[in-house]
Protein backbone atom coordinates (compact mmCIF):
# COMPACT_ATOMS: atom_id res chain seq x y z
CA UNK A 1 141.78 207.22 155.11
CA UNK A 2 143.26 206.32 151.79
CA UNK A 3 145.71 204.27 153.39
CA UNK A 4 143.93 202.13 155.57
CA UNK A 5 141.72 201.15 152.87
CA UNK A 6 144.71 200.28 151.14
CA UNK A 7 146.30 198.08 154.00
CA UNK A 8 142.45 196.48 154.34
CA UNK A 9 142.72 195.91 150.30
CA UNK A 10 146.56 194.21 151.12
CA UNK A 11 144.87 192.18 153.91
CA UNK A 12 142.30 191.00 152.37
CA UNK A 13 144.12 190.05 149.05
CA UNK A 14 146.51 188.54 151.15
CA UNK A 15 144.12 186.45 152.42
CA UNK A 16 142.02 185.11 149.15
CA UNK A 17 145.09 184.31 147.58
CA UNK A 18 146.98 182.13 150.19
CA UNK A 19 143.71 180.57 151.24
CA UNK A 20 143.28 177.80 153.90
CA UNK A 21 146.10 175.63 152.51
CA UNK A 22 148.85 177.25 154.93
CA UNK A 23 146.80 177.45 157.75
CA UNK A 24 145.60 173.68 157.35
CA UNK A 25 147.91 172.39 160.18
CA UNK A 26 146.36 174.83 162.04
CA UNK A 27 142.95 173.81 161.52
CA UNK A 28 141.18 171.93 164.14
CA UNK A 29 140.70 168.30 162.32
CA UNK A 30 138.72 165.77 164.93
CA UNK A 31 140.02 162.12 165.01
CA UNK A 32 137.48 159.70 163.33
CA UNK A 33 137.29 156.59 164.17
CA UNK A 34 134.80 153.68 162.43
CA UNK A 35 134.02 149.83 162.95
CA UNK A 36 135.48 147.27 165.33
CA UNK A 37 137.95 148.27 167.49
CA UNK A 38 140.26 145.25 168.10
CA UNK A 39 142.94 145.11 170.99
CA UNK A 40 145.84 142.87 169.96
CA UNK A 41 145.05 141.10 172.97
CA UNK A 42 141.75 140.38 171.81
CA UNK A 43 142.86 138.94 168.62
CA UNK A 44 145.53 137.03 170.07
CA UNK A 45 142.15 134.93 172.35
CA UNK A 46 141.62 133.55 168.59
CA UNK A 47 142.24 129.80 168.13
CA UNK A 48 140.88 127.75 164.94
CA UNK A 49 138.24 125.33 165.58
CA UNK A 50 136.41 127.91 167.76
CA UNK A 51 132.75 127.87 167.01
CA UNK A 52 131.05 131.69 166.12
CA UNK A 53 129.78 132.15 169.34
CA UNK A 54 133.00 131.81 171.00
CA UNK A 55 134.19 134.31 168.44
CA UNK A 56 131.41 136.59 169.07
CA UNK A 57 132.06 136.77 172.53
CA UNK A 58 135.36 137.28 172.33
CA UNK A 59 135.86 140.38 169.31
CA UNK A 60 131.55 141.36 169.30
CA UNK A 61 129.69 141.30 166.13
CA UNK A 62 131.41 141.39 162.76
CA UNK A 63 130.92 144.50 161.21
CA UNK A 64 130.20 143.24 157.50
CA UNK A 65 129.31 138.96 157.05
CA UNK A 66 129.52 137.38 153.33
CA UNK A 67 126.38 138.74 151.83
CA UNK A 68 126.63 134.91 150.19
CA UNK A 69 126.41 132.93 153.08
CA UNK A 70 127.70 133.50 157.04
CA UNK A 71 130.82 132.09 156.47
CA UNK A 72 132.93 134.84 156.24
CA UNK A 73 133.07 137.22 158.87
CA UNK A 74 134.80 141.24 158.72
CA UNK A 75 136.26 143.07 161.37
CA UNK A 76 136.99 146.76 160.12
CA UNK A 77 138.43 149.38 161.74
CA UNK A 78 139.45 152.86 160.34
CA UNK A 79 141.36 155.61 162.14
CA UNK A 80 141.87 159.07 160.76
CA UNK A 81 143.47 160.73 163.30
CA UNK A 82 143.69 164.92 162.69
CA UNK A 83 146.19 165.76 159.97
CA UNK A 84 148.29 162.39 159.66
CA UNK A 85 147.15 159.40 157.05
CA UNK A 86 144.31 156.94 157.63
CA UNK A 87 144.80 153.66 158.83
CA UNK A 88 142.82 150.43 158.01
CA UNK A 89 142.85 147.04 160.02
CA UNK A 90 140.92 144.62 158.45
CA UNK A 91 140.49 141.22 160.08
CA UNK A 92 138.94 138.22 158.13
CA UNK A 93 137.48 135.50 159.50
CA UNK A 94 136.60 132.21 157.95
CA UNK A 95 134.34 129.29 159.07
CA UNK A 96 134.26 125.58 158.00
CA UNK A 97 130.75 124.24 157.30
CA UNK A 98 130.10 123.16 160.44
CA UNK A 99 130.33 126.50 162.25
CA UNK A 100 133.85 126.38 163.36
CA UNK A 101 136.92 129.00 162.72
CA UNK A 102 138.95 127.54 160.02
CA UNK A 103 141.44 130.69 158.88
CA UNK A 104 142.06 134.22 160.44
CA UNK A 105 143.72 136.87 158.33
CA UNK A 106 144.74 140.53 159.49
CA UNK A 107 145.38 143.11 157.26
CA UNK A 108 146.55 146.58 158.36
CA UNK A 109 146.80 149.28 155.83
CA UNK A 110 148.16 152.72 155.02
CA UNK A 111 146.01 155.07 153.11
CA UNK A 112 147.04 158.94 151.88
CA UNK A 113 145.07 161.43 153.67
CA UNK A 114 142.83 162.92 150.42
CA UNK A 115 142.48 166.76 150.75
């Protein structure tokens, strides 16, 4: 009797003081993924001078505009896939006055996975 409580004692010592840190690949983590997805494809359709209709048909609605005017438009998509580190693209768009694509700029970024 004694020494089963003792090996239950071991276990469960054992236990509080690795914690979940050396199980965490182990872990079931779901892959999360937010905003506009955008096929390289897609983004390669993009010519300047196209008016934001033609753009919106092409890529969908931005997911963020410039909260000072509709000029600017933001395509955002974020992947956290599981246990590896989460990746941002981030395409900008920009429009002349008169309603036409004047710049495109795509960002893709690397971000450690916080724990």
């Amino acid at each position: 009797m004694r020494c089963k409580l003792l090996t239950a004692a071991v276990v469960a010592l054992g236990i509080l003081v690795t914690g979940c840190s050396t199980l965490e690949k182990v872990v079931y983590r779901p892959d999360i993924n937010q905003g506009n997805f955008l096929t390289p494809a897609d983004v390669s359709k993009l010519q300047k001078g196209m008016t934001k209709q033609q753009v919106a048909y092409i890529l969908g609605t931005p997911m963020l505009q410039d909260p000072f005017g509709s000029e600017t438009w933001f395509y955002v998509f974020r992947q956290q896939p599981g246990h590896q580190d989460v990746t941002q693209q981030t395409l900008t768009l920009t429009f002349d006055g008169g309603g036409s694509l004047s710049g495109i700029t795509n960002d893709t970024s690397m971000m450690k996975q916080e724990n």
